[in-house]
C-alpha atoms as a PDB file:
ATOM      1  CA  UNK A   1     106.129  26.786  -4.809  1.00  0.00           C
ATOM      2  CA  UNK A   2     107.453  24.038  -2.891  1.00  0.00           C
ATOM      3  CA  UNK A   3     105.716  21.160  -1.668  1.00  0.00           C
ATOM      4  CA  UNK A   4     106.820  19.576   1.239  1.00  0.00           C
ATOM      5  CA  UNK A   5     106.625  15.811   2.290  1.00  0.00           C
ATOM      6  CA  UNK A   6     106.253  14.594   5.556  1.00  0.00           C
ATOM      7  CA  UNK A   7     108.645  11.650   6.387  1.00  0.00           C
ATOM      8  CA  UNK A   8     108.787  12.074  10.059  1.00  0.00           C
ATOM      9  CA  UNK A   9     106.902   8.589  10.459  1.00  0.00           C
ATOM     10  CA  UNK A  10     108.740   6.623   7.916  1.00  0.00           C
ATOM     11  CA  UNK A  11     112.374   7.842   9.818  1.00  0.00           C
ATOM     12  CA  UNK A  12     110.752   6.938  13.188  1.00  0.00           C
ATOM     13  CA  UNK A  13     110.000   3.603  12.150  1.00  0.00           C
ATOM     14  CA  UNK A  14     113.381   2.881  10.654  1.00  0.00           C
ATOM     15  CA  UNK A  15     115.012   3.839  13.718  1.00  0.00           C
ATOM     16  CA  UNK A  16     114.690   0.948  15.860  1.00  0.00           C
ATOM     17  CA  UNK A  17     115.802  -1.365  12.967  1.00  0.00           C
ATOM     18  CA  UNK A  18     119.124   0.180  12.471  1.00  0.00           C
ATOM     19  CA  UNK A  19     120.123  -0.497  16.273  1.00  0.00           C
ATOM     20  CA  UNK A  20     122.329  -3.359  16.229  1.00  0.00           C
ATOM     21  CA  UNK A  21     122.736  -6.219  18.720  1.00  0.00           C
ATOM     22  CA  UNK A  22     126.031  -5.708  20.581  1.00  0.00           C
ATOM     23  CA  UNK A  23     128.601  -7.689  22.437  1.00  0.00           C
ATOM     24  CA  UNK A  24     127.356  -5.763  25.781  1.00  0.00           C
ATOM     25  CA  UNK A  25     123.299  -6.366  24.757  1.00  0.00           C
ATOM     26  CA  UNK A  26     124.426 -10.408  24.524  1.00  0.00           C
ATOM     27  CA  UNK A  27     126.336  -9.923  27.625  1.00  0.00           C
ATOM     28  CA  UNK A  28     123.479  -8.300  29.784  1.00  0.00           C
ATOM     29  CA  UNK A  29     120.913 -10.892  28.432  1.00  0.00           C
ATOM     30  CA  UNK A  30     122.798 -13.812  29.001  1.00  0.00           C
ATOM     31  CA  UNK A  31     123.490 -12.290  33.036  1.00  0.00           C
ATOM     32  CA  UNK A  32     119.946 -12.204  33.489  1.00  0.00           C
ATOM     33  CA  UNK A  33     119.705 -15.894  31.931  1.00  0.00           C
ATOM     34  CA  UNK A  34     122.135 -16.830  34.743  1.00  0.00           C
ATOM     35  CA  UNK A  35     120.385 -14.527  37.388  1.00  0.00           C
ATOM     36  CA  UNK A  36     117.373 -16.911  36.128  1.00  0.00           C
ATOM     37  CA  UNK A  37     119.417 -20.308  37.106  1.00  0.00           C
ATOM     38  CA  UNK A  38     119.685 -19.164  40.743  1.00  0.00           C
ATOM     39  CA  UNK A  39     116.505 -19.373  42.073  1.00  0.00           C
ATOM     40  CA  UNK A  40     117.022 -18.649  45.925  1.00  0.00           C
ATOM     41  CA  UNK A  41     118.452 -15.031  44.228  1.00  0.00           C
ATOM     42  CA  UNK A  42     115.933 -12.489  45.049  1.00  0.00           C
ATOM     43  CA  UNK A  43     115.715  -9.437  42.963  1.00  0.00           C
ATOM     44  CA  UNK A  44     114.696  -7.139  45.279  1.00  0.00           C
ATOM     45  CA  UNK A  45     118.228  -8.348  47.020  1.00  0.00           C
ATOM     46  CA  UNK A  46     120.141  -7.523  43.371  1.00  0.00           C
ATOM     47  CA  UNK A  47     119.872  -3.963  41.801  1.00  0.00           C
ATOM     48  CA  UNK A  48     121.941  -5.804  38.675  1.00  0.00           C
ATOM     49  CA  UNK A  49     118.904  -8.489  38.419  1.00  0.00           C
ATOM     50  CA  UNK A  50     116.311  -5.642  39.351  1.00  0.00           C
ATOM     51  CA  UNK A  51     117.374  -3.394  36.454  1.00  0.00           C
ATOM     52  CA  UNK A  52     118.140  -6.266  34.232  1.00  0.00           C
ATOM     53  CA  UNK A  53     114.423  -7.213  34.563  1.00  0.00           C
ATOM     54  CA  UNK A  54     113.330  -3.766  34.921  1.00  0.00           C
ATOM     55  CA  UNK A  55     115.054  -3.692  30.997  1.00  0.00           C
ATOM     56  CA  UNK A  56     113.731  -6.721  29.797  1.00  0.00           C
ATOM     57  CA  UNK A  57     109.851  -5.313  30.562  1.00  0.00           C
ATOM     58  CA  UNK A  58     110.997  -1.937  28.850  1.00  0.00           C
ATOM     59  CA  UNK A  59     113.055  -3.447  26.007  1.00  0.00           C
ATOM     60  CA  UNK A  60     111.066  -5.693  24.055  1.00  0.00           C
ATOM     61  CA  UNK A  61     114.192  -6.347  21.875  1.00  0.00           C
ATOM     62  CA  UNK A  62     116.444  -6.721  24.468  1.00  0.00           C
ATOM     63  CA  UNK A  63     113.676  -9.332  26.011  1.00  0.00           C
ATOM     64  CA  UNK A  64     113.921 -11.077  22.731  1.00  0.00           C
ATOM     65  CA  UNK A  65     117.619 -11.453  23.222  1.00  0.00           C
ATOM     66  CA  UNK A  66     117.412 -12.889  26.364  1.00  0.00           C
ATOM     67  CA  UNK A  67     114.448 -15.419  25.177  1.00  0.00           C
ATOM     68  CA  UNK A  68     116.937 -16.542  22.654  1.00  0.00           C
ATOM     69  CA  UNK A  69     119.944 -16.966  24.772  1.00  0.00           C
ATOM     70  CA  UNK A  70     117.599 -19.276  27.382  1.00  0.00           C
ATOM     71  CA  UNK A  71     116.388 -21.074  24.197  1.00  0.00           C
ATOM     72  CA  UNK A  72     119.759 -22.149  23.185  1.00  0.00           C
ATOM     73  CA  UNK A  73     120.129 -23.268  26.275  1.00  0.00           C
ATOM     74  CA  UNK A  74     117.574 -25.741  26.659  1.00  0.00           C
ATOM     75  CA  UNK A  75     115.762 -23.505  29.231  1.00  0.00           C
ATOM     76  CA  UNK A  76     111.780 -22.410  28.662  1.00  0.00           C
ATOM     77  CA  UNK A  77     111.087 -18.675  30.508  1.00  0.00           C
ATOM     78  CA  UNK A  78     108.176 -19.180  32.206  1.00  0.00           C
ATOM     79  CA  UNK A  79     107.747 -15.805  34.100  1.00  0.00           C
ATOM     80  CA  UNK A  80     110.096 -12.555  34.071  1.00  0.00           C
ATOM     81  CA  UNK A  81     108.554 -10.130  36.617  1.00  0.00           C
ATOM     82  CA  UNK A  82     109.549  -8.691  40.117  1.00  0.00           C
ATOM     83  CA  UNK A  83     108.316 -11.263  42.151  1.00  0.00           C
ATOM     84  CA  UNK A  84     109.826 -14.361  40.465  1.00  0.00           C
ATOM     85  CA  UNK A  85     112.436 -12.838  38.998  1.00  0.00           C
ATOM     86  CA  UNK A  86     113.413 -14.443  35.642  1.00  0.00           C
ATOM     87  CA  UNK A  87     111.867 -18.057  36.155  1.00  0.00           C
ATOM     88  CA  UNK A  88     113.093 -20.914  33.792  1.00  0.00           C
ATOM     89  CA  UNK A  89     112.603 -24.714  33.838  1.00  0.00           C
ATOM     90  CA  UNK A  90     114.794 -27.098  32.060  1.00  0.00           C
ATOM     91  CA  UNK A  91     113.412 -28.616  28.408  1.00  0.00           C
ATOM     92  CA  UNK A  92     114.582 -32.477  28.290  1.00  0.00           C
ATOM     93  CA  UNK A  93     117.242 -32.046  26.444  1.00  0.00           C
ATOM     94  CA  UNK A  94     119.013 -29.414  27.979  1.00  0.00           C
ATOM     95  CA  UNK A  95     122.403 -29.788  30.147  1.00  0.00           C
ATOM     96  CA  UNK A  96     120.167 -28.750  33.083  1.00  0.00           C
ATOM     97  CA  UNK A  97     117.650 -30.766  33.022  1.00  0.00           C
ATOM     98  CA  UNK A  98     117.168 -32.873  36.372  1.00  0.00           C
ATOM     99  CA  UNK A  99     116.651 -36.597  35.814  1.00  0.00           C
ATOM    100  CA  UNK A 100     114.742 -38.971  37.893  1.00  0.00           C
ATOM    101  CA  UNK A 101     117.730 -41.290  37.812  1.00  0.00           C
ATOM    102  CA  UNK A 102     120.236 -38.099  38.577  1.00  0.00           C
ATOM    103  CA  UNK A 103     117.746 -37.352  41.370  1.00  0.00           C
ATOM    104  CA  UNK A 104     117.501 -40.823  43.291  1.00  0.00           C
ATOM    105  CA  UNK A 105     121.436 -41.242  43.192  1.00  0.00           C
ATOM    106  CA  UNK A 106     121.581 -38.147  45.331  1.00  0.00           C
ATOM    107  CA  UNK A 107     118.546 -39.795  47.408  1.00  0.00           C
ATOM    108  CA  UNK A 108     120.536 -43.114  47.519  1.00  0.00           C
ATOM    109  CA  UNK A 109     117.619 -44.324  46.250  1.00  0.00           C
ATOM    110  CA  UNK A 110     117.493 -47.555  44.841  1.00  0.00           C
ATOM    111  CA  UNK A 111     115.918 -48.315  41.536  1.00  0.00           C
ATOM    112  CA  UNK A 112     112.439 -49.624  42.643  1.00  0.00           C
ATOM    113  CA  UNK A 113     112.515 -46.551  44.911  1.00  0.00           C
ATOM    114  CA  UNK A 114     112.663 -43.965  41.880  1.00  0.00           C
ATOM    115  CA  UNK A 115     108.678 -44.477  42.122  1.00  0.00           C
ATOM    116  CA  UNK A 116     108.477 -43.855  45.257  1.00  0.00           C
ATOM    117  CA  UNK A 117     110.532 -40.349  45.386  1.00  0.00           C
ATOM    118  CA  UNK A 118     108.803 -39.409  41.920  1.00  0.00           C
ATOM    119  CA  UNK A 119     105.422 -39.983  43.791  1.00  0.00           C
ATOM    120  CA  UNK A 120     106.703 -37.955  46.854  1.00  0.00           C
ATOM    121  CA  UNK A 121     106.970 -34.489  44.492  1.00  0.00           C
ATOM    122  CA  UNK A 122     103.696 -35.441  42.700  1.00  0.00           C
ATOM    123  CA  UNK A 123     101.769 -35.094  45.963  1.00  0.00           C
ATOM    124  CA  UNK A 124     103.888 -32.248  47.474  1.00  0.00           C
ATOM    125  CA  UNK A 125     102.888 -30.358  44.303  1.00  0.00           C
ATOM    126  CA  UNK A 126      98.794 -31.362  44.728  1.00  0.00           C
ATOM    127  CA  UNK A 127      98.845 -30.591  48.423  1.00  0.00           C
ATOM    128  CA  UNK A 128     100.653 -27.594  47.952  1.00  0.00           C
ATOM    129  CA  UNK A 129      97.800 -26.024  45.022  1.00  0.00           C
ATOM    130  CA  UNK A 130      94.703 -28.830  45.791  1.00  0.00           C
ATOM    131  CA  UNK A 131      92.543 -26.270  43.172  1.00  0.00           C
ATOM    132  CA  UNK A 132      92.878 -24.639  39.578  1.00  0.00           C
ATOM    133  CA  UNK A 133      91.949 -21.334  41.308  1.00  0.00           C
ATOM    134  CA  UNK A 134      95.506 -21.385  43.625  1.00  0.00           C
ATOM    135  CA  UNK A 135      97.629 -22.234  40.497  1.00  0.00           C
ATOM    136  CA  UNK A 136      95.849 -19.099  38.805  1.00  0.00           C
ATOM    137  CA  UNK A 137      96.336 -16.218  41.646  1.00  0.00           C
ATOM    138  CA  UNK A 138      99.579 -15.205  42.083  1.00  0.00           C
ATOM    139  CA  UNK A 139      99.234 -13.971  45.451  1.00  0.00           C
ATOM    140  CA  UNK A 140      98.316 -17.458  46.891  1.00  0.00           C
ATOM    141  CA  UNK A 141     100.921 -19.248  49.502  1.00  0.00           C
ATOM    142  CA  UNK A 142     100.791 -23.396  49.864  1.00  0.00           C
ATOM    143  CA  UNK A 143     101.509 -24.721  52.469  1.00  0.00           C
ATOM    144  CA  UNK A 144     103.031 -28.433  53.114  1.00  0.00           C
ATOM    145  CA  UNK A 145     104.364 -30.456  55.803  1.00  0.00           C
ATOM    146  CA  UNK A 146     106.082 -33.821  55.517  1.00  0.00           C
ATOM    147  CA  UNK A 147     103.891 -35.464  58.085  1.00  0.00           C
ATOM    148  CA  UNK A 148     100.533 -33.740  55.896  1.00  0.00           C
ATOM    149  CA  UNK A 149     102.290 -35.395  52.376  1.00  0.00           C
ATOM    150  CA  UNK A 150     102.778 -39.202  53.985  1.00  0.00           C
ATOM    151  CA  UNK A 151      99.189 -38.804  55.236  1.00  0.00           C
ATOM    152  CA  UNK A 152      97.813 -37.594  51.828  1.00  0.00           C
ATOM    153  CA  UNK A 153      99.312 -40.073  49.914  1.00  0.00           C
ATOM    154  CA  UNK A 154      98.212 -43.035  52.321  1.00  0.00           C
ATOM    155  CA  UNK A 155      94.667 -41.958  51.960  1.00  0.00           C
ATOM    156  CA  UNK A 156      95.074 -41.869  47.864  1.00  0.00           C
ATOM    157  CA  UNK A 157      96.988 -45.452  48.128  1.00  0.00           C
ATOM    158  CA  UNK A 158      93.702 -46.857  50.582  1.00  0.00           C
ATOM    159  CA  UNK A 159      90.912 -45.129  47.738  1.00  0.00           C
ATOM    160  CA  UNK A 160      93.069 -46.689  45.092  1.00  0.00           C
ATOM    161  CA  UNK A 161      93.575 -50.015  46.880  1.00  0.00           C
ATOM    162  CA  UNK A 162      89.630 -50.399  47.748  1.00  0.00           C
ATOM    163  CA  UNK A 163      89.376 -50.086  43.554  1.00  0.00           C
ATOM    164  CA  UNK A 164      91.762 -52.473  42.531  1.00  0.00           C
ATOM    165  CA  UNK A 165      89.782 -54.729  44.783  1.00  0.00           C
ATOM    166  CA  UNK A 166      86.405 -53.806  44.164  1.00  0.00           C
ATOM    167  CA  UNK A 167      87.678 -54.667  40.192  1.00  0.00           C
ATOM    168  CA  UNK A 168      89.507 -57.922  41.466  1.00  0.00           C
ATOM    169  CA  UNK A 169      92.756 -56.280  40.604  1.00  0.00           C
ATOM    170  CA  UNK A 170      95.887 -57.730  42.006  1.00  0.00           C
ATOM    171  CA  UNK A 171      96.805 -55.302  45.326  1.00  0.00           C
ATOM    172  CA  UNK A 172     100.033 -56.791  46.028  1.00  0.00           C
ATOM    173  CA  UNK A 173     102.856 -54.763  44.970  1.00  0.00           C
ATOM    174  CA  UNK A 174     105.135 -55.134  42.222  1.00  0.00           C
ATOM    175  CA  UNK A 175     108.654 -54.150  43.202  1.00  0.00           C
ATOM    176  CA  UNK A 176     109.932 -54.065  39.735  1.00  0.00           C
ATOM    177  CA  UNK A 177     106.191 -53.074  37.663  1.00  0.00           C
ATOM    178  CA  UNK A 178     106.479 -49.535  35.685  1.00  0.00           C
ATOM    179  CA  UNK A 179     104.954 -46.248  36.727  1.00  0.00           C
ATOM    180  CA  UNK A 180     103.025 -44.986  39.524  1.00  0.00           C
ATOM    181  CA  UNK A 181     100.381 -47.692  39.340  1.00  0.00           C
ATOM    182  CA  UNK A 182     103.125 -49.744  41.111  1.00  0.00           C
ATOM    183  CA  UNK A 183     104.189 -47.208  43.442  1.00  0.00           C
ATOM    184  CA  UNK A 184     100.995 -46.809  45.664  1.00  0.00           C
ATOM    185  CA  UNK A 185     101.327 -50.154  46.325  1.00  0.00           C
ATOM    186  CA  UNK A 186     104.368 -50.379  47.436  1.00  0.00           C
ATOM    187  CA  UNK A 187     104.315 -46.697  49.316  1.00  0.00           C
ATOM    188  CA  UNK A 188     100.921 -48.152  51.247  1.00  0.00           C
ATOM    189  CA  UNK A 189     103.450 -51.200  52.924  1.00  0.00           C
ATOM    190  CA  UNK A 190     106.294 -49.083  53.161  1.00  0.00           C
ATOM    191  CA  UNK A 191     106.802 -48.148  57.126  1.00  0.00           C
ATOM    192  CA  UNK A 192     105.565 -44.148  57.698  1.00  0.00           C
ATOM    193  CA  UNK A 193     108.788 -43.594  59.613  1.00  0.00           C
ATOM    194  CA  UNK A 194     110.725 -46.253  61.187  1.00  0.00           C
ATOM    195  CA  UNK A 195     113.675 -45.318  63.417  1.00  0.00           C
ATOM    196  CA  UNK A 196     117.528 -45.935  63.309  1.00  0.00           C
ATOM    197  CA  UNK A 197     119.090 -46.447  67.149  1.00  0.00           C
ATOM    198  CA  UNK A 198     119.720 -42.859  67.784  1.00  0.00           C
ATOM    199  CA  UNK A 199     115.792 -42.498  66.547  1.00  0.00           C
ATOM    200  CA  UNK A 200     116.457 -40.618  63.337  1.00  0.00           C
ATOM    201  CA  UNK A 201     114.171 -41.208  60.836  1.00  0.00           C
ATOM    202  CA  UNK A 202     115.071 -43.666  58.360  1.00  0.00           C
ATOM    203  CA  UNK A 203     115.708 -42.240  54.824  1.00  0.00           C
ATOM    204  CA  UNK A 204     113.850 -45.222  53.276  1.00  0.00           C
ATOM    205  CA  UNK A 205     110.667 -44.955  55.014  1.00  0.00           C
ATOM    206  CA  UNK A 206     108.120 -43.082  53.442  1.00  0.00           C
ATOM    207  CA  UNK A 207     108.151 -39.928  55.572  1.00  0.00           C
ATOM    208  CA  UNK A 208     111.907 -39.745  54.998  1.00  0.00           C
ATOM    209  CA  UNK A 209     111.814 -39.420  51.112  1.00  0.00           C
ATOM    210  CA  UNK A 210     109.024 -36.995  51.279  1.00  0.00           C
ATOM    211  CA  UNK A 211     111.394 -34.958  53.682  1.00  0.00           C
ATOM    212  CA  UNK A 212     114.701 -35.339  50.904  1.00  0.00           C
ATOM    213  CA  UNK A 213     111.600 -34.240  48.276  1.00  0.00           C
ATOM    214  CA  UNK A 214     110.989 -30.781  50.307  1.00  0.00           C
ATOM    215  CA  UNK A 215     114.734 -31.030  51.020  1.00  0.00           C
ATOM    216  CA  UNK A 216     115.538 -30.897  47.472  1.00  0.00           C
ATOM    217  CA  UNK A 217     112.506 -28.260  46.273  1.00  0.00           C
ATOM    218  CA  UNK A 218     114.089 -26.095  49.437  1.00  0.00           C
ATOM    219  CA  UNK A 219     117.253 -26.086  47.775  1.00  0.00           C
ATOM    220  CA  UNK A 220     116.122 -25.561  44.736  1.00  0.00           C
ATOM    221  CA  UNK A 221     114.240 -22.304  45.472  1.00  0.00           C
ATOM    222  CA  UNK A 222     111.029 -23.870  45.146  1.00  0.00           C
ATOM    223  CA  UNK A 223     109.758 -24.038  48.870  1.00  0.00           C
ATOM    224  CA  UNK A 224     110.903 -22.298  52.572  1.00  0.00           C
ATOM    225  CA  UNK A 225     110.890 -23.803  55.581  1.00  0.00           C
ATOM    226  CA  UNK A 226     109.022 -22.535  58.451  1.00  0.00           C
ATOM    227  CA  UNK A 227     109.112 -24.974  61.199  1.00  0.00           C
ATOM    228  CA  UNK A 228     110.167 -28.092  62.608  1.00  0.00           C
ATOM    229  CA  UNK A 229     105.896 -29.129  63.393  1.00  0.00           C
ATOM    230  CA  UNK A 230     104.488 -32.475  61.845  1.00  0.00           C
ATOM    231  CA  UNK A 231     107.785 -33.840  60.746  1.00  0.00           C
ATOM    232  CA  UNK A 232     108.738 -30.098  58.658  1.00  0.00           C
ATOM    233  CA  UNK A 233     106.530 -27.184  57.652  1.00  0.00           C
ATOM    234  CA  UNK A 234     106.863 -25.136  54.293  1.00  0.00           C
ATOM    235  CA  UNK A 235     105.609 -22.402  51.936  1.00  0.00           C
ATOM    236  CA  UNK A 236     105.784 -22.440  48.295  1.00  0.00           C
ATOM    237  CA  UNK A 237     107.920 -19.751  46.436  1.00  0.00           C
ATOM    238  CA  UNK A 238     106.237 -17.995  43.434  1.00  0.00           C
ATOM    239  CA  UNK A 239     108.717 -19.906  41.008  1.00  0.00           C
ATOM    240  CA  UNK A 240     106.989 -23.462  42.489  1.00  0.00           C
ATOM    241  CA  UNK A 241     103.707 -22.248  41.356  1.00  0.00           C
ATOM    242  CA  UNK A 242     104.950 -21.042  38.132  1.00  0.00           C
ATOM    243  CA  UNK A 243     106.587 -25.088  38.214  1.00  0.00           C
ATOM    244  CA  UNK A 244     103.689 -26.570  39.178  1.00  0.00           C
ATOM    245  CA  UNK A 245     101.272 -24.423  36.529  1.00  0.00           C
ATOM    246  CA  UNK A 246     103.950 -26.116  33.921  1.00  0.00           C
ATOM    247  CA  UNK A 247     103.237 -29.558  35.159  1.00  0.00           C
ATOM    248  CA  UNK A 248      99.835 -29.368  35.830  1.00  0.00           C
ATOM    249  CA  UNK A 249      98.102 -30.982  33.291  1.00  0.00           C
ATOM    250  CA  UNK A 250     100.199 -34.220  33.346  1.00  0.00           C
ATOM    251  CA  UNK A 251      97.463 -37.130  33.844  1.00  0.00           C
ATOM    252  CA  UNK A 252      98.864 -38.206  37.067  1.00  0.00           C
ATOM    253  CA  UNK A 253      98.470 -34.966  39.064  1.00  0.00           C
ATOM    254  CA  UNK A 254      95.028 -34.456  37.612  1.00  0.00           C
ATOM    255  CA  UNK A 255      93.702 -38.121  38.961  1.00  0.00           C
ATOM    256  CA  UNK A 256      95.361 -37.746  42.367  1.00  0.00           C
ATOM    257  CA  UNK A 257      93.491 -34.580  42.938  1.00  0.00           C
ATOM    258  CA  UNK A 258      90.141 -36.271  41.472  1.00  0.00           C
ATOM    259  CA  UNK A 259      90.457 -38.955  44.197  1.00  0.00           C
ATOM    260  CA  UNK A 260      88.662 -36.333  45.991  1.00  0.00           C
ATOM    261  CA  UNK A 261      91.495 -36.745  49.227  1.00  0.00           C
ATOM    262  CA  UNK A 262      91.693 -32.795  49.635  1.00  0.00           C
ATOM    263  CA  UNK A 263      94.310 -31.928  52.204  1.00  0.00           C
ATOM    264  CA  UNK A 264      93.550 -28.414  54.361  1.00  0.00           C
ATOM    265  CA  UNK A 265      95.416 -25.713  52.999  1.00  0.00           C
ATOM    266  CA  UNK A 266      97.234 -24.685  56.460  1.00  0.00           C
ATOM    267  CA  UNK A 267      99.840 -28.218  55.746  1.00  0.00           C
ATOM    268  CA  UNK A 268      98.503 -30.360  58.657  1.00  0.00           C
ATOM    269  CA  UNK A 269      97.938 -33.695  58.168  1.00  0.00           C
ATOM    270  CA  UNK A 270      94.253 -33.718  58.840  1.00  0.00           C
ATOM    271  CA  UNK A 271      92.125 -34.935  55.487  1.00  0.00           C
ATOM    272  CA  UNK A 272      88.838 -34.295  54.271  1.00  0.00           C
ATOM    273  CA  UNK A 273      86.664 -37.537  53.694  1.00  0.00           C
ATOM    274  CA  UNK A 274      87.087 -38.682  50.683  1.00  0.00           C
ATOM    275  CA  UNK A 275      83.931 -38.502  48.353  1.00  0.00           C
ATOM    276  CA  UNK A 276      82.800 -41.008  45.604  1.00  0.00           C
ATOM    277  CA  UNK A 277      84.635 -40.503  42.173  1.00  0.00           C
ATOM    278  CA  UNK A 278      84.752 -42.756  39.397  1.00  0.00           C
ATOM    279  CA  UNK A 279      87.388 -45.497  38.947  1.00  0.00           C
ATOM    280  CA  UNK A 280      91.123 -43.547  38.355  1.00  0.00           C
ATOM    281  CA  UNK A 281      94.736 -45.038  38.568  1.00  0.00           C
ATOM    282  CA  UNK A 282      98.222 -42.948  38.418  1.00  0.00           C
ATOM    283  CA  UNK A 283      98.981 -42.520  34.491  1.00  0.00           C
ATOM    284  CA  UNK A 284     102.647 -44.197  34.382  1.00  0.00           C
ATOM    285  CA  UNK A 285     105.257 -41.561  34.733  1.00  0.00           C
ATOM    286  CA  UNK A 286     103.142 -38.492  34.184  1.00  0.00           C
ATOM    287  CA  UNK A 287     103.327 -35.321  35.784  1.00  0.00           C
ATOM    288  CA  UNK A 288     106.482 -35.461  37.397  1.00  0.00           C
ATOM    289  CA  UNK A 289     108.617 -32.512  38.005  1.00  0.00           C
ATOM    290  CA  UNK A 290     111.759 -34.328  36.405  1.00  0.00           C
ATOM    291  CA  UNK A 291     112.521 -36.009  33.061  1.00  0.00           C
ATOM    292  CA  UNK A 292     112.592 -39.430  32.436  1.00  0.00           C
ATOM    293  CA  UNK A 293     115.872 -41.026  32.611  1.00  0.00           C
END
């Protein structure tokens, strides 16, 4: 009598190893990598990106393929899923990385400026998400407006100024000092708006970089305008929050939220009253959404 062996689990398991990686598989992950680098693309505008992702949720080794390919790229995937698509941010040292220095030379900013502009994105980002509970629910919508950004960063500059003075630190600003311990100083005597002759705003007053900052996160796929109101409205993008989650526990976001200067979450430029917190200063060159140059 013959006995017979059951191997049906032992072939099912060696299937999936035998497949082997083709030209076409490298292909197809390295279009959704690119798909990934255009952020304004929507999927639900793409059937290629929709069934690309719709694969890479399906296909866990076709979703390792495509991790690798952003890897060697210098790219970290921090979300593939309908509603951000395939969202990547640059590691410092990859050939898309964005610089501070890369970033103020669009700006024409000069070099005691960089502060200034890095500053401008810091508080776009805590204005946009004041609490841990927006970062975490994906269904929540920011909303910023130039005018709301100069007026939340004057108010952190004034609780940080009445501390430096309360301590019998030195408030006068330091053009050329490091990091964005400097920077509130010099943002607090920096003119709001200033005007040109034709009354445009002037790009070196301090509502004018925060408007090339939402300029540049527009472009970028990070925000969308909605309105010309208090200088420029916007709405974050799902890829900003998945940014700003990445950023979020830099030391310098953290302590401008703890100054307790809580913006309303509609982007007007009204403020809370600030409550009493203890003593905090910006952490030098923390938190920002760009690498150091």
């Amino acid at each position: 009598m013959t006995e017979h062996v059951e191997w049906s689990e032992p072939e099912a398991a060696a299937a999936p190893a035998s497949a082997a990686v083709t030209p076409a598989d490298t292909a197809d992950a390295a279009r959704l990598v690119a798909f990934g680098l255009q952020p304004k693309l929507q999927p639900a505008r793409d059937q290629e990106y929709a069934d690309l992702l719709r694969r890479y949720r399906e296909d866990p080794p076709f979703a390792r393929l495509a991790d690798a390919v952003a890897t060697g790229l210098g790219l970290i995937v921090l979300e593939v899923s309908p509603r951000a698509g395939m969202a990547v941010t640059a590691a410092e040292d990859s050939v898309f990385a964005v610089r501070m220095g890369d970033y103020a030379r669009r700006t024409s900013a000069d070099g005691g400026d960089r502060f200034l502009h890095g500053l401008a994105h810091l508080a776009v980002a805590a204005m946009a998400f004041p609490r841990p509970e927006d970062l975490a629910d994906d269904g929540y919508i920011g909303r910023v407006t130039v005018n709301g950004v100069d007026a939340f960063v004057r108010q952190a500059c004034h609780r940080l100024e009445e501390r430096a003075a309360e301590q019998g630190e030195n408030t006068d600003p330091v053009s050329d000092a490091p990091g964005l311990e400097a920077a509130w100083r010099i943002w607090a005597r920096r003119s709001s708006t200033g005007a040109t002759k034709d009354a445009r705003r002037l790009a070196g007053s301090t509502t004018g970089i925060v408007a090339k900052a939402v300029t540049f996160l527009t472009e970028s796929g990070f925000l969308q305008r909605t309105g010309d109101d208090n200088g420029g409205t916007y709405r974050t993008t799902a890829r900003y929050q998945l940014q700003v989650r990445d950023m979020a526990g830099g030391a310098a976001m953290a302590e401008l939220l703890e100054l307790g200067v809580v913006p309303v979450t509609d982007g007007t430029p009204t403020l809370l009253p600030p409550e009493d917190t203890d003593d905090l200063e910006l952490a030098a060159d923390a938190g920002l959404p760009f690498h150091s140059a």
